[in-house]
Protein backbone atom coordinates (compact mmCIF):
# COMPACT_ATOMS: atom_id res chain seq x y z
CA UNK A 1 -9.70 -1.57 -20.21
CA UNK A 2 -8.96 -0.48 -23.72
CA UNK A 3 -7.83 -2.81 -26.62
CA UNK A 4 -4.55 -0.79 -27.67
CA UNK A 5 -3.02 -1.48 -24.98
CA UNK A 6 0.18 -3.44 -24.34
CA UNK A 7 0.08 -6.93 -23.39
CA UNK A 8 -0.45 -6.38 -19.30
CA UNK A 9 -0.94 -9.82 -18.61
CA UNK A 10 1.89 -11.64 -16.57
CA UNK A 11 3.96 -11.09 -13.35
CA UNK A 12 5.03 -7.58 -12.36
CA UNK A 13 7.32 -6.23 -9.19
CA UNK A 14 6.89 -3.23 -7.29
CA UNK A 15 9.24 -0.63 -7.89
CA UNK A 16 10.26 1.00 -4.27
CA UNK A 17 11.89 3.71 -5.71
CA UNK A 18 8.63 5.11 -7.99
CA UNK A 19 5.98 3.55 -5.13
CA UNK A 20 4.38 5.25 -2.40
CA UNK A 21 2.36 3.54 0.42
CA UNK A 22 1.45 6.13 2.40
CA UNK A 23 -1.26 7.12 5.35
CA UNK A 24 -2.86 10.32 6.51
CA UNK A 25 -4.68 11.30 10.28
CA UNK A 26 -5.52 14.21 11.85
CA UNK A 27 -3.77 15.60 14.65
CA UNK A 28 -5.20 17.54 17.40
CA UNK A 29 -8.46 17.51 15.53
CA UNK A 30 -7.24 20.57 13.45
CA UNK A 31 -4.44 19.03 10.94
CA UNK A 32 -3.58 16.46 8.62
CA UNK A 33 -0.61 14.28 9.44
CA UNK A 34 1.06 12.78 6.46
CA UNK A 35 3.27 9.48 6.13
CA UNK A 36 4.87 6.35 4.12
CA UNK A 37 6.91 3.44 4.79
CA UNK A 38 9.89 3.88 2.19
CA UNK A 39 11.05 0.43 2.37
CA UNK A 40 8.04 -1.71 0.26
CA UNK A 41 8.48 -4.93 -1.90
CA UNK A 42 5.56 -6.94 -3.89
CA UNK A 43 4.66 -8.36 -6.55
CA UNK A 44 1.16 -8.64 -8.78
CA UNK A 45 0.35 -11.61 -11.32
CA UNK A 46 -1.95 -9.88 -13.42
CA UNK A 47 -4.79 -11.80 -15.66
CA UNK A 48 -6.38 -9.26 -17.73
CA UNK A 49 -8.44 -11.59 -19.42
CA UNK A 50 -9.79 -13.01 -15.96
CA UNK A 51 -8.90 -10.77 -13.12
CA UNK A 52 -10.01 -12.83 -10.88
CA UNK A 53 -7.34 -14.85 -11.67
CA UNK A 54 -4.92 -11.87 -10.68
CA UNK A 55 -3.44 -11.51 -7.31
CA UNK A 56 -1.24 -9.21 -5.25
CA UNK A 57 1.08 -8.97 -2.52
CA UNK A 58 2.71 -6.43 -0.37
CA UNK A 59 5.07 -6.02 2.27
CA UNK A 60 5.86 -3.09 4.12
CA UNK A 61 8.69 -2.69 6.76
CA UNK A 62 7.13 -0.26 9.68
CA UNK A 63 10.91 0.53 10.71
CA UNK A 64 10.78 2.47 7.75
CA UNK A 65 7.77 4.68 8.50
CA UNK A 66 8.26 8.59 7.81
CA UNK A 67 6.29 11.43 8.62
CA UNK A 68 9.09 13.83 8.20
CA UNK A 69 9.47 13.84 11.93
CA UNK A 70 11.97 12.25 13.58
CA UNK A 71 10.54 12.00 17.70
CA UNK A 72 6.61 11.27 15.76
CA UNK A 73 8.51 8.30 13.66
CA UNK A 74 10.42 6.89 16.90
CA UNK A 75 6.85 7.14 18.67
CA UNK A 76 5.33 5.48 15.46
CA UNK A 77 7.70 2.66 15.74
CA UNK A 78 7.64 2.03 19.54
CA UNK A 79 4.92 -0.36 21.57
CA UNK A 80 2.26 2.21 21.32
CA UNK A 81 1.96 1.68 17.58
CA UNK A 82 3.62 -0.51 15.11
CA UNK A 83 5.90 -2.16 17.48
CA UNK A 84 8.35 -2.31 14.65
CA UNK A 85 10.89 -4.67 17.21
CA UNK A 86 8.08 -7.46 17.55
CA UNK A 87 6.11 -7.33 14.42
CA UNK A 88 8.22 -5.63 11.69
CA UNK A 89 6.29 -6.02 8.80
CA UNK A 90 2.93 -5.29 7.36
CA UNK A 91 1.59 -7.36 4.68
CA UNK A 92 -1.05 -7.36 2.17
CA UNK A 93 -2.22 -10.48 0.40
CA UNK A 94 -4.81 -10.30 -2.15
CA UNK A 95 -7.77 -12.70 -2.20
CA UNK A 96 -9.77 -11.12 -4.99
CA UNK A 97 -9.21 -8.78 -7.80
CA UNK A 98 -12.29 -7.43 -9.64
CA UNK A 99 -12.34 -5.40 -12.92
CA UNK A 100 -15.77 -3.23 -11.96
CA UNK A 101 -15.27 -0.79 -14.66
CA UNK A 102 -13.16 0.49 -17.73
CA UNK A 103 -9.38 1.43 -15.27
CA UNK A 104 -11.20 0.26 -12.10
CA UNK A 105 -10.25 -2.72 -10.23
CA UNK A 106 -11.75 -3.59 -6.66
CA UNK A 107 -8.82 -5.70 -4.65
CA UNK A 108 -9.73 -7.52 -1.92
CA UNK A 109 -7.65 -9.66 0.86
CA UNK A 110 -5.98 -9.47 3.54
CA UNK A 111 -4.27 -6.60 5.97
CA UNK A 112 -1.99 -7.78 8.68
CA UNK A 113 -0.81 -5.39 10.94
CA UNK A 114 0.10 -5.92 14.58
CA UNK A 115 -0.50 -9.45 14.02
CA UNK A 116 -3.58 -8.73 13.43
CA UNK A 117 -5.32 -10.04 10.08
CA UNK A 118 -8.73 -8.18 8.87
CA UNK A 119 -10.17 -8.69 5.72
CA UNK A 120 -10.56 -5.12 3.33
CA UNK A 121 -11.61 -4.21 0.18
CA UNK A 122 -9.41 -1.34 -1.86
CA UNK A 123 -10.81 0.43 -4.84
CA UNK A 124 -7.72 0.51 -7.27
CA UNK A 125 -7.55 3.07 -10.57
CA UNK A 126 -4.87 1.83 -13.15
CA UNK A 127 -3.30 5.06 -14.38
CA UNK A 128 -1.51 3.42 -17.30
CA UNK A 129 1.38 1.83 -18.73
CA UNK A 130 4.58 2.83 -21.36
CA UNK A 131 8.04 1.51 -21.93
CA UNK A 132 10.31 3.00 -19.96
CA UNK A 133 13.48 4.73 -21.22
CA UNK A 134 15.39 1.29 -19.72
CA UNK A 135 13.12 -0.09 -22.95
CA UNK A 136 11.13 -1.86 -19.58
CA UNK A 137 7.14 -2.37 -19.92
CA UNK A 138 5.60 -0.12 -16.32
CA UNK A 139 1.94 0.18 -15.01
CA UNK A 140 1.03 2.25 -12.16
CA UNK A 141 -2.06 1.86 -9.99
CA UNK A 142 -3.27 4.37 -7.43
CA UNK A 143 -6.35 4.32 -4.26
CA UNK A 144 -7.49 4.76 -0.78
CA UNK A 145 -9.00 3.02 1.81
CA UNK A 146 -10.20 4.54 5.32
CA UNK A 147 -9.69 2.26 7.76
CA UNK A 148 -9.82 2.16 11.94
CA UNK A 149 -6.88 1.61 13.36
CA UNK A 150 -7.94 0.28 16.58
CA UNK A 151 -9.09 -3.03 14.92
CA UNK A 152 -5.37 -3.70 13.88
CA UNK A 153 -4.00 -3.00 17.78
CA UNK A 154 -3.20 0.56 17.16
CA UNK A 155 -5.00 1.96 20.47
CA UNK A 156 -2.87 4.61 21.93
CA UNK A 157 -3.84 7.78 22.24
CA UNK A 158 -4.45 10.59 24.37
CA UNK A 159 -7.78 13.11 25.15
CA UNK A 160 -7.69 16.72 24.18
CA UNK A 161 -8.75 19.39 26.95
CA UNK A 162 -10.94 20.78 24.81
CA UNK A 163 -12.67 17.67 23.86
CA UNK A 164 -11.68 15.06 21.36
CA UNK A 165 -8.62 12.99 20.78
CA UNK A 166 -4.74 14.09 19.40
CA UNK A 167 -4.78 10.68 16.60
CA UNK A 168 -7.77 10.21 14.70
CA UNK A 169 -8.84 6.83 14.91
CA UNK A 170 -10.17 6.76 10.86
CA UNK A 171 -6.48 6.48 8.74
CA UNK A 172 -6.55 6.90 5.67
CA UNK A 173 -4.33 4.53 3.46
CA UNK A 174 -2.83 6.19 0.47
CA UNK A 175 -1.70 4.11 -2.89
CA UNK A 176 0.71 5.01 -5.34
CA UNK A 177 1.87 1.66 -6.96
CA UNK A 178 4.66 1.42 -9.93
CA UNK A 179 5.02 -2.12 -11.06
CA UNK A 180 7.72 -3.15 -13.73
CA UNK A 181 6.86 -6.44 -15.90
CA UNK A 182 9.16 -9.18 -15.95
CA UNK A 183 10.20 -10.33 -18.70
CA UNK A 184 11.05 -14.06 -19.80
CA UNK A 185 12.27 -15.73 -16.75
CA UNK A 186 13.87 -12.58 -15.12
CA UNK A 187 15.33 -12.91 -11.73
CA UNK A 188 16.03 -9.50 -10.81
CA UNK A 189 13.63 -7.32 -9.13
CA UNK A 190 13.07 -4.06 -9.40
CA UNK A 191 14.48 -3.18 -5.95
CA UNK A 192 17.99 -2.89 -7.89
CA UNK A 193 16.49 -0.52 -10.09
């Protein structure tokens, strides 16, 4: 990380309204299928001097998934993915943050989806950070991860005639973070913001 940078050491929030958590599979073997969960919450303690010393957390609500399609959402949501009713939330928690080069951070912990807790690693970029025009001190990260979804429960699908499957079983998960810094012993959030 560079040294003329602004003091990025502390506790930060997600910002929902400037975050995207997002996913991408291919459909019918022939297109990409994009999504996000709009409803996301989390916060980061960030240790620049000792990363390790950072962690992160993240929860998403799956009743909030959107693909931009409103039967492929419902389907999402229902027993033969997510199961939004039984398990409503996916959650991240960090166990490991490495700095492994100059903007590069390696975060690993743990994925719970389903009910199901796996252990992954996500290379994280961090883009930057300025004052906001609310005078408010923001950092934005950004990554992916592949990852099967059958090890987290998601199983359903269906065969093509031609060979193949309609859901791709690699998933790619997409991250666009904003984080605002609290400041002194700040309450608020930035889900007001």
């Amino acid at each position: 990380m560079t040294d003329d940078r602004p003091d990025l050491s502390g506790d930060w929030d997600i910002d929902p309204a400037h975050t995207r958590i997002g996913f991408s599979a291919k459909h019918a073997m022939v297109t990409t299928v994009r999504g996000a969960f709009n409803e996301v919450t989390g916060s980061f303690h960030v240790d620049f001097s000792d990363p390790s010393e950072s962690t992160a957390e993240m929860t998403l609500k799956v009743a909030s998934v959107d693909t931009r399609n409103a039967q492929r959402d419902e389907h999402l949501r229902s027993a033969d993915f997510f199961d939004a009713e039984k398990w409503p939330d996916i959650v991240f928690r960090s166990t490991r943050i490495e700095e492994v080069d100059d903007n590069a951070l390696v975060v690993s912990g743990d994925l719970t989806i389903r009910d199901v807790t796996k252990p992954v690693t996500i290379p994280i970029e961090f883009t930057g950070a300025q004052t906001d025009a609310a005078g408010e001190l923001r950092a934005g990260f950004e990554g992916t991860r592949r990852i099967d979804r059958r090890e987290y429960g998601l199983e359903w699908n269906m065969p093509l005639d031609t060979g193949g499957l309609l859901v791709s079983e690699k998933i790619t998960l997409e991250f666009e973070i904003s984080v605002i810094k609290r400041t002194g012993d700040a309450e608020g959030s930035a889900e007001a913001r």
